[in-house]
PDB file of N, CA and C in Angstrom:
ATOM      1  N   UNK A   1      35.260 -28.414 -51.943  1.00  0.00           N
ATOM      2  CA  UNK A   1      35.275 -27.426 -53.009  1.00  0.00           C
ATOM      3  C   UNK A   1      34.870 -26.072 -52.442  1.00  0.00           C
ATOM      4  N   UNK A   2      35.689 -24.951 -53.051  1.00  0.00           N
ATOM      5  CA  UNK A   2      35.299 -23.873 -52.503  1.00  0.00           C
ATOM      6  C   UNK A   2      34.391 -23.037 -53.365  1.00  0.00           C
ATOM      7  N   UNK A   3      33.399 -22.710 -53.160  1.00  0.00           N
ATOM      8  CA  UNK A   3      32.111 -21.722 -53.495  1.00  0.00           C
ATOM      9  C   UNK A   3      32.944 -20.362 -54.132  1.00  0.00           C
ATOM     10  N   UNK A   4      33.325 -19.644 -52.852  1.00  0.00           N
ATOM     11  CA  UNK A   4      33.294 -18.313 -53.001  1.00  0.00           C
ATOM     12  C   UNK A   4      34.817 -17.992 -54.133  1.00  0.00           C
ATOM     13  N   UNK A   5      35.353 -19.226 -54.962  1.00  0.00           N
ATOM     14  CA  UNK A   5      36.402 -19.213 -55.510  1.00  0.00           C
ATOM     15  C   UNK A   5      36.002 -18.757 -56.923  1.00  0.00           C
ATOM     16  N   UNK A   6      34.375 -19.381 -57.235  1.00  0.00           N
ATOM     17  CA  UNK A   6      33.663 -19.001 -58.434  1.00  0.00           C
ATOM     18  C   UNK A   6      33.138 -17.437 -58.470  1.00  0.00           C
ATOM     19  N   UNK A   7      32.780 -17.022 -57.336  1.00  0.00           N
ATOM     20  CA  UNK A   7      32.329 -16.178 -57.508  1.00  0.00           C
ATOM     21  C   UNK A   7      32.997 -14.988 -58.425  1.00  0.00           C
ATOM     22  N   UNK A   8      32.046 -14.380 -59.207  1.00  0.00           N
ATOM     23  CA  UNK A   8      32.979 -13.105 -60.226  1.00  0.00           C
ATOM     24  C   UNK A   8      32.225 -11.883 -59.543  1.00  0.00           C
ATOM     25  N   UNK A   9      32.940 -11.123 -59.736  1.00  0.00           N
ATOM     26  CA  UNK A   9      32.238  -9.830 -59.714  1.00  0.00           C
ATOM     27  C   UNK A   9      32.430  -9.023 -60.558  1.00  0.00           C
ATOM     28  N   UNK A  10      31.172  -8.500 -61.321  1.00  0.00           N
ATOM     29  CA  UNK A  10      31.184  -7.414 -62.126  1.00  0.00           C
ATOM     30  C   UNK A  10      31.646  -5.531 -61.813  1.00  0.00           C
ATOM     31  N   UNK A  11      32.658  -5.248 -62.504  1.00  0.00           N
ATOM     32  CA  UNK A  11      32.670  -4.223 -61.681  1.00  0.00           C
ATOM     33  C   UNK A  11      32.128  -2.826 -62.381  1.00  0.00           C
ATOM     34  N   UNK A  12      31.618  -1.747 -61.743  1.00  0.00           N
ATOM     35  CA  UNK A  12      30.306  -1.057 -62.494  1.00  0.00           C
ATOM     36  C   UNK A  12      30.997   0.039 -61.650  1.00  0.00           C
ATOM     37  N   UNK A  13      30.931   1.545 -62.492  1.00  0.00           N
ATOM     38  CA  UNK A  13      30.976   2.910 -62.401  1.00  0.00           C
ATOM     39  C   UNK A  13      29.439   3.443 -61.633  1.00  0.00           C
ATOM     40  N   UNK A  14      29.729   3.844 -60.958  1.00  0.00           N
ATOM     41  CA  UNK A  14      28.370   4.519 -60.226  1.00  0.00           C
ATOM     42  C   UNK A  14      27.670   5.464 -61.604  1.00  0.00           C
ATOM     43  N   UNK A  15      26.499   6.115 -61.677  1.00  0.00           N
ATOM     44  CA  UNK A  15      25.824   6.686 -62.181  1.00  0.00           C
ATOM     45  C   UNK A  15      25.102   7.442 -61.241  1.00  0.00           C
ATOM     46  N   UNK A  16      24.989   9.111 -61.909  1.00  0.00           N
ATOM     47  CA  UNK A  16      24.596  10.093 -61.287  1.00  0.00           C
ATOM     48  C   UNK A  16      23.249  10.837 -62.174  1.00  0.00           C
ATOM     49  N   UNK A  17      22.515  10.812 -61.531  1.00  0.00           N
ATOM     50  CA  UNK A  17      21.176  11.055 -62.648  1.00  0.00           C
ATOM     51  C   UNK A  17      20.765  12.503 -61.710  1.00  0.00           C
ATOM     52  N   UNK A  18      20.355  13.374 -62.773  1.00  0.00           N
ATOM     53  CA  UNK A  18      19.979  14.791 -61.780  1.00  0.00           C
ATOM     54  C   UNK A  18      18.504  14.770 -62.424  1.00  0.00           C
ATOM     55  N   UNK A  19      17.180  15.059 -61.544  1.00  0.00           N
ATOM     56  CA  UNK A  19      16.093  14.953 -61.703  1.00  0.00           C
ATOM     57  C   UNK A  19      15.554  16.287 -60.814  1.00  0.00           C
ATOM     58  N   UNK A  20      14.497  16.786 -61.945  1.00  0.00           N
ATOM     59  CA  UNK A  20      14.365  18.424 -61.311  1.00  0.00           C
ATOM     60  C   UNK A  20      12.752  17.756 -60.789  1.00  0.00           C
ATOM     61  N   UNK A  21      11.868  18.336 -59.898  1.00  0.00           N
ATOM     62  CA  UNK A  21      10.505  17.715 -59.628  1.00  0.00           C
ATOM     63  C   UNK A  21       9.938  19.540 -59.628  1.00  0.00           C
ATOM     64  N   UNK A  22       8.490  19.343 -59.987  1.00  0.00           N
ATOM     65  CA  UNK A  22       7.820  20.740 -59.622  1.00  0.00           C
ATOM     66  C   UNK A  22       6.322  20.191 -59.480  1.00  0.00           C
ATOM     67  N   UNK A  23       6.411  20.110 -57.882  1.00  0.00           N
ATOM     68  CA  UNK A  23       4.946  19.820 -57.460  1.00  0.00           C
ATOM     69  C   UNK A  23       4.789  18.321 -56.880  1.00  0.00           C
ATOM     70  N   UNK A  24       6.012  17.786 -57.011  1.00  0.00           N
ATOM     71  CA  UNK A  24       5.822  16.172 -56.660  1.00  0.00           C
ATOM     72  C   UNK A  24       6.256  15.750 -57.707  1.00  0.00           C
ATOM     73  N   UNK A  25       5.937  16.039 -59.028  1.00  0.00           N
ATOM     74  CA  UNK A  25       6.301  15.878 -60.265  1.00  0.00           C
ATOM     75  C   UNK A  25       7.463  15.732 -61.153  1.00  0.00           C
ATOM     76  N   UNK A  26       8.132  15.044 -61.818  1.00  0.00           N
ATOM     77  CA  UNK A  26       9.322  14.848 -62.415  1.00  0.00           C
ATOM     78  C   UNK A  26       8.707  15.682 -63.357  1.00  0.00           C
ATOM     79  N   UNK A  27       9.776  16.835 -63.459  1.00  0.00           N
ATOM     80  CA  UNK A  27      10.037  17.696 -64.998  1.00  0.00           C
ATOM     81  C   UNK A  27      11.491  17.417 -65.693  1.00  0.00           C
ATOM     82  N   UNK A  28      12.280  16.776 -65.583  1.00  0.00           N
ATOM     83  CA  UNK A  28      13.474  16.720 -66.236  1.00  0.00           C
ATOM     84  C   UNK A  28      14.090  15.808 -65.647  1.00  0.00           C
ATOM     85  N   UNK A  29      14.603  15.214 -66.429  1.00  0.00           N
ATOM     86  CA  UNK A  29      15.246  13.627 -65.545  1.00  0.00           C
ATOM     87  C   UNK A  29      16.403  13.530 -66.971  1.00  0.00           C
ATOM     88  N   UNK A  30      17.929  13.229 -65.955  1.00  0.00           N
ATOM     89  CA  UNK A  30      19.508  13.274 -67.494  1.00  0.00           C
ATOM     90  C   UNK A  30      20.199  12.186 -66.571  1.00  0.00           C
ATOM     91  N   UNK A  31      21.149  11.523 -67.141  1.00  0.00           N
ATOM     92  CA  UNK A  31      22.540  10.925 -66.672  1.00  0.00           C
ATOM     93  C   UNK A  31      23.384  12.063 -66.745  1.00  0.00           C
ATOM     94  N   UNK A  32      23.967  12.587 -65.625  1.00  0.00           N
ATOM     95  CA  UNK A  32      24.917  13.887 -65.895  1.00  0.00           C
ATOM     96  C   UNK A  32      26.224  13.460 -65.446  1.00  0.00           C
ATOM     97  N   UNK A  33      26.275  12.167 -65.034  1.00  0.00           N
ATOM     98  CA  UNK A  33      27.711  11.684 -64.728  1.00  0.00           C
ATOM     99  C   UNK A  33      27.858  10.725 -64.540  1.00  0.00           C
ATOM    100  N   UNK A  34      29.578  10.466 -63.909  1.00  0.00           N
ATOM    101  CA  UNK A  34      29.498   8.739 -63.529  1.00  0.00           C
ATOM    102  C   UNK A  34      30.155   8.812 -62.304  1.00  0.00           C
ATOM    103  N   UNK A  35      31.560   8.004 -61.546  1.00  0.00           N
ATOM    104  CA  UNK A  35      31.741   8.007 -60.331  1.00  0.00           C
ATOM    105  C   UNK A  35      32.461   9.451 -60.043  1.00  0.00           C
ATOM    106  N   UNK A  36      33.757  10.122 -60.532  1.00  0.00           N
ATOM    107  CA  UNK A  36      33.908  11.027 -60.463  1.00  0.00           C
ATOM    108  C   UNK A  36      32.410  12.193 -59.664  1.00  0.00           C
ATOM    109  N   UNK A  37      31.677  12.762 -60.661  1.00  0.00           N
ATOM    110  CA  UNK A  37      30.939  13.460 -59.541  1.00  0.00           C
ATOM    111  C   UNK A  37      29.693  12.477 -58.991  1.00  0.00           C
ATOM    112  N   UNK A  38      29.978  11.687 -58.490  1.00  0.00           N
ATOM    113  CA  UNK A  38      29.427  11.249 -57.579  1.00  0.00           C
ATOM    114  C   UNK A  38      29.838  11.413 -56.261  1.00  0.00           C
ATOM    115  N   UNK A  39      31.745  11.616 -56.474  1.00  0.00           N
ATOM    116  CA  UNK A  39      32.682  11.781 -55.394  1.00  0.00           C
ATOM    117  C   UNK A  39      32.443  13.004 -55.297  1.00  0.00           C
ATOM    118  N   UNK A  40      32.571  14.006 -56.360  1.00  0.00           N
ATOM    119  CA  UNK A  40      32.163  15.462 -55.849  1.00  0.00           C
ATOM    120  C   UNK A  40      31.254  15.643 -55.033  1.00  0.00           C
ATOM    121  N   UNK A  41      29.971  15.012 -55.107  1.00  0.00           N
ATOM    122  CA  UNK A  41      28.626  15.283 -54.493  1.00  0.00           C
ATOM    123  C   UNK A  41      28.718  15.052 -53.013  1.00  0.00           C
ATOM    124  N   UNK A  42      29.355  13.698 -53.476  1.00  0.00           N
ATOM    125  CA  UNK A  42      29.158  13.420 -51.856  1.00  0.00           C
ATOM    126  C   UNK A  42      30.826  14.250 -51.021  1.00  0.00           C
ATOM    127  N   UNK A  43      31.075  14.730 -51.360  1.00  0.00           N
ATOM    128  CA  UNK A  43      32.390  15.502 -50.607  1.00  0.00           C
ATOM    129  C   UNK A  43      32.228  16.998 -50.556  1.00  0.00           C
ATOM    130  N   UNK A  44      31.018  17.074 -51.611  1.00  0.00           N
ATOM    131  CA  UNK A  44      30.260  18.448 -51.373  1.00  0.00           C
ATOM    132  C   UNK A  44      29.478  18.942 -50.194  1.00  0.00           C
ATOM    133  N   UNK A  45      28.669  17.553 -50.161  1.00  0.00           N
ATOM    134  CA  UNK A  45      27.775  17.349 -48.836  1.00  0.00           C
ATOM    135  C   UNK A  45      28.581  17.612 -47.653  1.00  0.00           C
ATOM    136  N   UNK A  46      29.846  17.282 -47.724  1.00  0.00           N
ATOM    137  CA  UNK A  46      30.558  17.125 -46.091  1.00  0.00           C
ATOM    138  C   UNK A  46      30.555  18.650 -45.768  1.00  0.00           C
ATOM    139  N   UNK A  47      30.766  19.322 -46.688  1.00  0.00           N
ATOM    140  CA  UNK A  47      30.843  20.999 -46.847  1.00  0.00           C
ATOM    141  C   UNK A  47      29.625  21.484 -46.224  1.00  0.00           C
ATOM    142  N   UNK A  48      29.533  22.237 -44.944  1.00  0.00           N
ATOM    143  CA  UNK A  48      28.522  22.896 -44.381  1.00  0.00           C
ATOM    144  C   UNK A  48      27.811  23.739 -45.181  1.00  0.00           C
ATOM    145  N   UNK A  49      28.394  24.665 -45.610  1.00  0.00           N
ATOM    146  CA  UNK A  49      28.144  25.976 -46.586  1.00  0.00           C
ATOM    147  C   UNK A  49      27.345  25.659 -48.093  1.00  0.00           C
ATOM    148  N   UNK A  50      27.531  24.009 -48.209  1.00  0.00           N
ATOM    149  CA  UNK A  50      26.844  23.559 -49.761  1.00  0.00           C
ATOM    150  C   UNK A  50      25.859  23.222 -49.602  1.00  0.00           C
ATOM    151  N   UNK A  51      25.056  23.724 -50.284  1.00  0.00           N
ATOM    152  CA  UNK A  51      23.472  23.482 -50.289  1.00  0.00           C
ATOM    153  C   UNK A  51      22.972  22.093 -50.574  1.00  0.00           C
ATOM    154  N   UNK A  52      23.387  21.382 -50.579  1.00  0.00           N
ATOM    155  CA  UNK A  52      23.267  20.242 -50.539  1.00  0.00           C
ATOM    156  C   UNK A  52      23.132  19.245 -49.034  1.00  0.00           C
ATOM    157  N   UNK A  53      21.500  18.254 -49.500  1.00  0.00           N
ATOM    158  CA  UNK A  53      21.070  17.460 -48.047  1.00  0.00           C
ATOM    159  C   UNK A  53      20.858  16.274 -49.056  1.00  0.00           C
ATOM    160  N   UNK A  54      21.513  15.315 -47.903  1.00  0.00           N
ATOM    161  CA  UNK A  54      21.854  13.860 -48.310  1.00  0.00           C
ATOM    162  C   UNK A  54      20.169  13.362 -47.746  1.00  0.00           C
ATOM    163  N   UNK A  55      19.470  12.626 -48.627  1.00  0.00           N
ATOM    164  CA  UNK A  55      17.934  12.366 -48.305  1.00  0.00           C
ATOM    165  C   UNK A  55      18.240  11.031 -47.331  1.00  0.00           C
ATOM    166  N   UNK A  56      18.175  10.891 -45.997  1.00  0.00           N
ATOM    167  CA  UNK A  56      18.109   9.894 -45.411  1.00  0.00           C
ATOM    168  C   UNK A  56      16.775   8.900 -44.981  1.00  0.00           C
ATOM    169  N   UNK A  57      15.905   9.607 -45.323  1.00  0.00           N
ATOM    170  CA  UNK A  57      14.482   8.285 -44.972  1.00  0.00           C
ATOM    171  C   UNK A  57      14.388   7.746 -46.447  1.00  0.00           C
ATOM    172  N   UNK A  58      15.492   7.254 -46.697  1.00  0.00           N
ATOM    173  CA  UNK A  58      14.606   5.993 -48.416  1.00  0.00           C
ATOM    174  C   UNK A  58      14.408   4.826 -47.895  1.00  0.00           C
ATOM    175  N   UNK A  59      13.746   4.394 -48.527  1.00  0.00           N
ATOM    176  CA  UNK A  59      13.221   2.966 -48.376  1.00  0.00           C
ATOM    177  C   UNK A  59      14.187   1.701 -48.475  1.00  0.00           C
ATOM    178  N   UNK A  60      15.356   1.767 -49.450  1.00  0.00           N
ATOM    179  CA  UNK A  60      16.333   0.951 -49.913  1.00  0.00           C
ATOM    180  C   UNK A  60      17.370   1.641 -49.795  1.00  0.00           C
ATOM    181  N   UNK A  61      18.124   1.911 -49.162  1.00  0.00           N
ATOM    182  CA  UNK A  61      19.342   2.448 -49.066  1.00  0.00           C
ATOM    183  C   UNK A  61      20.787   1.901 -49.696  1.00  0.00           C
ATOM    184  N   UNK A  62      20.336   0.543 -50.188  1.00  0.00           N
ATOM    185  CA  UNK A  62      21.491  -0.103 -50.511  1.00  0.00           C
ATOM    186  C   UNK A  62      21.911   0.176 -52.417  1.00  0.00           C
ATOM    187  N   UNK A  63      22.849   0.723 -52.611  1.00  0.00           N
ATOM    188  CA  UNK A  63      23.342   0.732 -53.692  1.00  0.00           C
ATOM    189  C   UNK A  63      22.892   1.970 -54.487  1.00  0.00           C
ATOM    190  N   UNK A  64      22.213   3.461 -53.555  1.00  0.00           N
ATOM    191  CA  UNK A  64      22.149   4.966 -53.798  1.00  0.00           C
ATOM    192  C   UNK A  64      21.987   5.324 -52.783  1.00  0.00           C
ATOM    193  N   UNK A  65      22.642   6.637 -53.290  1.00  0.00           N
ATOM    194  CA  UNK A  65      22.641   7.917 -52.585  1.00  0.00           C
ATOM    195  C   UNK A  65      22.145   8.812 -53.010  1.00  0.00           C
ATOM    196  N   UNK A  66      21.277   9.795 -52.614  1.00  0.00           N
ATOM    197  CA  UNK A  66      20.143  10.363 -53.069  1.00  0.00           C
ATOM    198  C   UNK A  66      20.882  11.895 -52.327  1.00  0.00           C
ATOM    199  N   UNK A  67      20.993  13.375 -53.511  1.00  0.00           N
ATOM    200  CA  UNK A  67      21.613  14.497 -52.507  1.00  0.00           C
ATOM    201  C   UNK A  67      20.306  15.623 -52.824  1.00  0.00           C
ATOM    202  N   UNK A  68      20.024  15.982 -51.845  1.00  0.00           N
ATOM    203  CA  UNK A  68      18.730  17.319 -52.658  1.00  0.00           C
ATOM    204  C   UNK A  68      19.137  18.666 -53.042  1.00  0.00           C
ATOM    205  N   UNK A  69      18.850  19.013 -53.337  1.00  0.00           N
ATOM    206  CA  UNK A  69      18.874  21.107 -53.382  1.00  0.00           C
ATOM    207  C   UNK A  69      17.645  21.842 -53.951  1.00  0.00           C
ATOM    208  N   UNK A  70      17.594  23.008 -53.163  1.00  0.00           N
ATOM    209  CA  UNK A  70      16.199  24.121 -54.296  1.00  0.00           C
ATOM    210  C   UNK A  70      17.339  24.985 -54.542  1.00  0.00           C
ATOM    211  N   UNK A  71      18.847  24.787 -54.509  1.00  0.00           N
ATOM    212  CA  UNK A  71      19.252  25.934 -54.969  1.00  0.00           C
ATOM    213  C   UNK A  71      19.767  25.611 -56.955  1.00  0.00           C
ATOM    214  N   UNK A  72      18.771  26.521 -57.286  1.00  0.00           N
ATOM    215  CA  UNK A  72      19.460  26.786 -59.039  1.00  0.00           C
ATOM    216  C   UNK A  72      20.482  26.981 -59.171  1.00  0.00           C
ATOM    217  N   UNK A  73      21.526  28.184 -58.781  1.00  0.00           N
ATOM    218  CA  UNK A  73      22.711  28.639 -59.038  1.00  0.00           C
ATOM    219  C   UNK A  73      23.496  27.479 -58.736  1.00  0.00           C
ATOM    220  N   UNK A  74      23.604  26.730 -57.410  1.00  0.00           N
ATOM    221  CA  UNK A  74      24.207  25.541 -57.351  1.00  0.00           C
ATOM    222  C   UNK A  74      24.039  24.537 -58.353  1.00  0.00           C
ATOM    223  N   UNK A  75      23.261  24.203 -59.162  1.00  0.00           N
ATOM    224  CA  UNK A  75      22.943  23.511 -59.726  1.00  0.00           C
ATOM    225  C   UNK A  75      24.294  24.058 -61.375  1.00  0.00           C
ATOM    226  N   UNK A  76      23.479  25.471 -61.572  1.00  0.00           N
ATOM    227  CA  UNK A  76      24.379  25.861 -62.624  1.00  0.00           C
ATOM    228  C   UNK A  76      26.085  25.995 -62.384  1.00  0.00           C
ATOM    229  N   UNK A  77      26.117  26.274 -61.073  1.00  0.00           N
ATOM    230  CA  UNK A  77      27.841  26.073 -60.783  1.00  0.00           C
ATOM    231  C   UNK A  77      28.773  24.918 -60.901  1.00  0.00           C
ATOM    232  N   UNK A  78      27.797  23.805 -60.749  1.00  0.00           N
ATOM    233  CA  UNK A  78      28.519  22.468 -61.082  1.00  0.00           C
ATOM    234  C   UNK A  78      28.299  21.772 -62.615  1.00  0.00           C
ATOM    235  N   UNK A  79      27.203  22.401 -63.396  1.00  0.00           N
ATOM    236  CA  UNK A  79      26.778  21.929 -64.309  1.00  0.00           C
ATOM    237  C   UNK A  79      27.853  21.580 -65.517  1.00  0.00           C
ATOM    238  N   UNK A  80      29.226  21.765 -65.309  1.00  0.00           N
ATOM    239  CA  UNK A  80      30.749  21.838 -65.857  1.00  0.00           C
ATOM    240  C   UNK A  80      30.823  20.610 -65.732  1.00  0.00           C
ATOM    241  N   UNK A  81      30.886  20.236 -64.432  1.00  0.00           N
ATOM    242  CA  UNK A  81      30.976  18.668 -63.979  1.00  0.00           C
ATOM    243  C   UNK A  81      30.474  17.572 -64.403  1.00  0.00           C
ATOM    244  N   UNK A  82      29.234  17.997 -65.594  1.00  0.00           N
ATOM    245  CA  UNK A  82      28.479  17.117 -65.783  1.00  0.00           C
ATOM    246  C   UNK A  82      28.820  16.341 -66.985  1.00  0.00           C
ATOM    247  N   UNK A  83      29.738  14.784 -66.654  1.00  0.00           N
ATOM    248  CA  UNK A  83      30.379  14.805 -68.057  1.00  0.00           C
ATOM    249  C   UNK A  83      29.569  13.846 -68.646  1.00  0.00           C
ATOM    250  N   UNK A  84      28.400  13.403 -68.686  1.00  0.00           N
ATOM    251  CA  UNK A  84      27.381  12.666 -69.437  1.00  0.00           C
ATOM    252  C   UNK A  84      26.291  13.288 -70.316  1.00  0.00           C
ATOM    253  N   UNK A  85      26.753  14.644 -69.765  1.00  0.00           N
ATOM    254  CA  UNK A  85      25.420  16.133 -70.507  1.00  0.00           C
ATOM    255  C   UNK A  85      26.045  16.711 -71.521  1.00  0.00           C
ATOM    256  N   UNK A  86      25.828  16.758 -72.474  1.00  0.00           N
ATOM    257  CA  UNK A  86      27.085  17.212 -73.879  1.00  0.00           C
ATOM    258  C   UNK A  86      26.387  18.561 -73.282  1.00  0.00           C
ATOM    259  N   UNK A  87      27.332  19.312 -73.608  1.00  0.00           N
ATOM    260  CA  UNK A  87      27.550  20.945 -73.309  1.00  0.00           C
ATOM    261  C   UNK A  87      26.653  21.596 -73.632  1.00  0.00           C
ATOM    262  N   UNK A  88      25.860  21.702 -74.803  1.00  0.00           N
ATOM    263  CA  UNK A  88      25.026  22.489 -75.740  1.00  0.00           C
ATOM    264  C   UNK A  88      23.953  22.384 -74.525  1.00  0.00           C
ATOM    265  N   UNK A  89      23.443  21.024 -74.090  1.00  0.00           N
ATOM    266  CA  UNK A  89      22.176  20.838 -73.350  1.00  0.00           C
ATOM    267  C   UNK A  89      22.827  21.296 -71.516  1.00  0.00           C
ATOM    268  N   UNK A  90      23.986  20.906 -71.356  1.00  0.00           N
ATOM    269  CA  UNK A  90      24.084  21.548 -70.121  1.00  0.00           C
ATOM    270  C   UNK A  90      24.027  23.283 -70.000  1.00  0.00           C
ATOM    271  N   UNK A  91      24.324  24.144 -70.962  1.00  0.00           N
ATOM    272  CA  UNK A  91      24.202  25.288 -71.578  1.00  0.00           C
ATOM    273  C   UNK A  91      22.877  26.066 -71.282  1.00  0.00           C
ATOM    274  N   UNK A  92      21.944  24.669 -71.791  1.00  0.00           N
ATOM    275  CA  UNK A  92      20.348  25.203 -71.984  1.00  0.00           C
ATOM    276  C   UNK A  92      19.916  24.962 -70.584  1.00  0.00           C
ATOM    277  N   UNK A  93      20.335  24.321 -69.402  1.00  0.00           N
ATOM    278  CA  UNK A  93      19.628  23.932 -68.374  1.00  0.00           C
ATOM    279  C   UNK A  93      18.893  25.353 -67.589  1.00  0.00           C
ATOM    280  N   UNK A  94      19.403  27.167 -67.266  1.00  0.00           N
ATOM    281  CA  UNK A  94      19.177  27.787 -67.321  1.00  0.00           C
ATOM    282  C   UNK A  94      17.372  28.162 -67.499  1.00  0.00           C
ATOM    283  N   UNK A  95      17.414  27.574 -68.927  1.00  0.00           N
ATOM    284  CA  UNK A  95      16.127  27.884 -69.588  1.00  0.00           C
ATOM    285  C   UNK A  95      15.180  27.215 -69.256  1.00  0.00           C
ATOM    286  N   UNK A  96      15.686  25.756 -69.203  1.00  0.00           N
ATOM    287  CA  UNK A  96      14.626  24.530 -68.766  1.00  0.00           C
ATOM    288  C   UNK A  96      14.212  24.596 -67.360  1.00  0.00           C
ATOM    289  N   UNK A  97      15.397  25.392 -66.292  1.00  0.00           N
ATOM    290  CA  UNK A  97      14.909  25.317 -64.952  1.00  0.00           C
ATOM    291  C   UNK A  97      14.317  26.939 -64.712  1.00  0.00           C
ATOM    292  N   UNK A  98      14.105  27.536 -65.566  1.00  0.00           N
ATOM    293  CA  UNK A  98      13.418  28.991 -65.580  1.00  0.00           C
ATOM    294  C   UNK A  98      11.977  28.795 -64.448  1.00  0.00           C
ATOM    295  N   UNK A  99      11.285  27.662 -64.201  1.00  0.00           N
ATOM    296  CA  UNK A  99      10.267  28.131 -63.496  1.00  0.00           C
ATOM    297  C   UNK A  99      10.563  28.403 -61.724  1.00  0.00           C
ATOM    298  N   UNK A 100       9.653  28.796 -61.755  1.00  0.00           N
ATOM    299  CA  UNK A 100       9.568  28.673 -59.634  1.00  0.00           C
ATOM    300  C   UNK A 100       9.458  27.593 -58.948  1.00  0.00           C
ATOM    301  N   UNK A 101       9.952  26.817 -58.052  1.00  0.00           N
ATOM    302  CA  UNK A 101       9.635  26.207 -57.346  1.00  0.00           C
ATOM    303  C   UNK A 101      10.241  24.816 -57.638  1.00  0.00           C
ATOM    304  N   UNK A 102      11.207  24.553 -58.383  1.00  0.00           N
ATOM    305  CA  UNK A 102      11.641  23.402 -58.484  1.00  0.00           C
ATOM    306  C   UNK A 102      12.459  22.854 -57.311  1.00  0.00           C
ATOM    307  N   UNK A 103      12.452  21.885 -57.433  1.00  0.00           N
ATOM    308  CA  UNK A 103      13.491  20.768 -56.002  1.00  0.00           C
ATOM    309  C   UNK A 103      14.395  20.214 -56.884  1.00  0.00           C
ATOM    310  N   UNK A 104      15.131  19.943 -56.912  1.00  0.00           N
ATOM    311  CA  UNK A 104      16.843  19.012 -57.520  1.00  0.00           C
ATOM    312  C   UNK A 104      16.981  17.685 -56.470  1.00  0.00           C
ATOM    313  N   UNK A 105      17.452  16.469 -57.604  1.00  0.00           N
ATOM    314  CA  UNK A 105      18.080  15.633 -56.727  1.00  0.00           C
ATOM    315  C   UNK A 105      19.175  14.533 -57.312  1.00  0.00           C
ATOM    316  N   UNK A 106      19.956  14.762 -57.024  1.00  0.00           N
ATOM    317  CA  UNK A 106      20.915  14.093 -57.720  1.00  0.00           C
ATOM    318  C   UNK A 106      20.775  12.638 -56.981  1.00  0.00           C
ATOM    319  N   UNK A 107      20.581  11.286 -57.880  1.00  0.00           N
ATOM    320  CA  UNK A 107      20.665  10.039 -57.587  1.00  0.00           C
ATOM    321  C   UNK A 107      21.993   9.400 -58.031  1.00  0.00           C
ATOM    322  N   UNK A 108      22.728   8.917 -56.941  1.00  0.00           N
ATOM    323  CA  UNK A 108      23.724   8.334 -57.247  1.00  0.00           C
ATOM    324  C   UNK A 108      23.913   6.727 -57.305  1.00  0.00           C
ATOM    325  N   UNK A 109      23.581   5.809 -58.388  1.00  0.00           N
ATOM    326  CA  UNK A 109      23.302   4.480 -58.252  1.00  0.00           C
ATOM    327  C   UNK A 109      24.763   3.766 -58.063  1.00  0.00           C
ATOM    328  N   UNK A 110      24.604   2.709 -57.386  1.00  0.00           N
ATOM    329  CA  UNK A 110      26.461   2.114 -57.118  1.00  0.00           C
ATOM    330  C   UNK A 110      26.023   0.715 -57.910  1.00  0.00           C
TER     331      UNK A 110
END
């Protein structure tokens, strides 16, 4: 009898969660997408010029991808992309990331 004949696999859309930190600290944590910009992100990264750094020391590497930025404007330039953020609140992000010193990181779960 063959085993691997049962096996099913579930098949699952990646999820892209953008989490702002200030100080070590989580200040804002959204689902802002699904595989689509996940593909952006990571094809963004290949882009020298994009402010974007792929975090390579995690602990579990298997099944995310983790991208960083301190840049805001980047953040607001893609914020179009974000098709899990209804508009009104992607709109307001501006306001919510108004302080100094925040870090960005987009988590991409597979």
């Amino acid at each position: 009898m063959n085993n691997s004949s049962n096996i099913q696999t579930i098949p699952s859309d990646p999820t892209v969660i953008l989490t702002a930190l200030h100080s070590g600290e989580v200040v804002y944590q959204a689902k802002v997408g699904d595989g689509p910009l996940g593909m952006l992100l990571s094809d963004l990264h290949k882009n020298s010029s994009t402010p974007l750094d792929k975090q390579e020391y995690q602990i579990d590497t298997v099944g995310q991808e983790i991208y960083n930025t301190t840049d805001k404007d980047f953040i607001f330039a893609i914020r179009g992309c974000f098709t899990a953020l209804r508009w009104p609140e992607a709109k307001n992000l501006p306001k919510l990331f108004a302080s100094v010193g925040l870090t960005f990181a987009f988590v991409i779960s597979y």
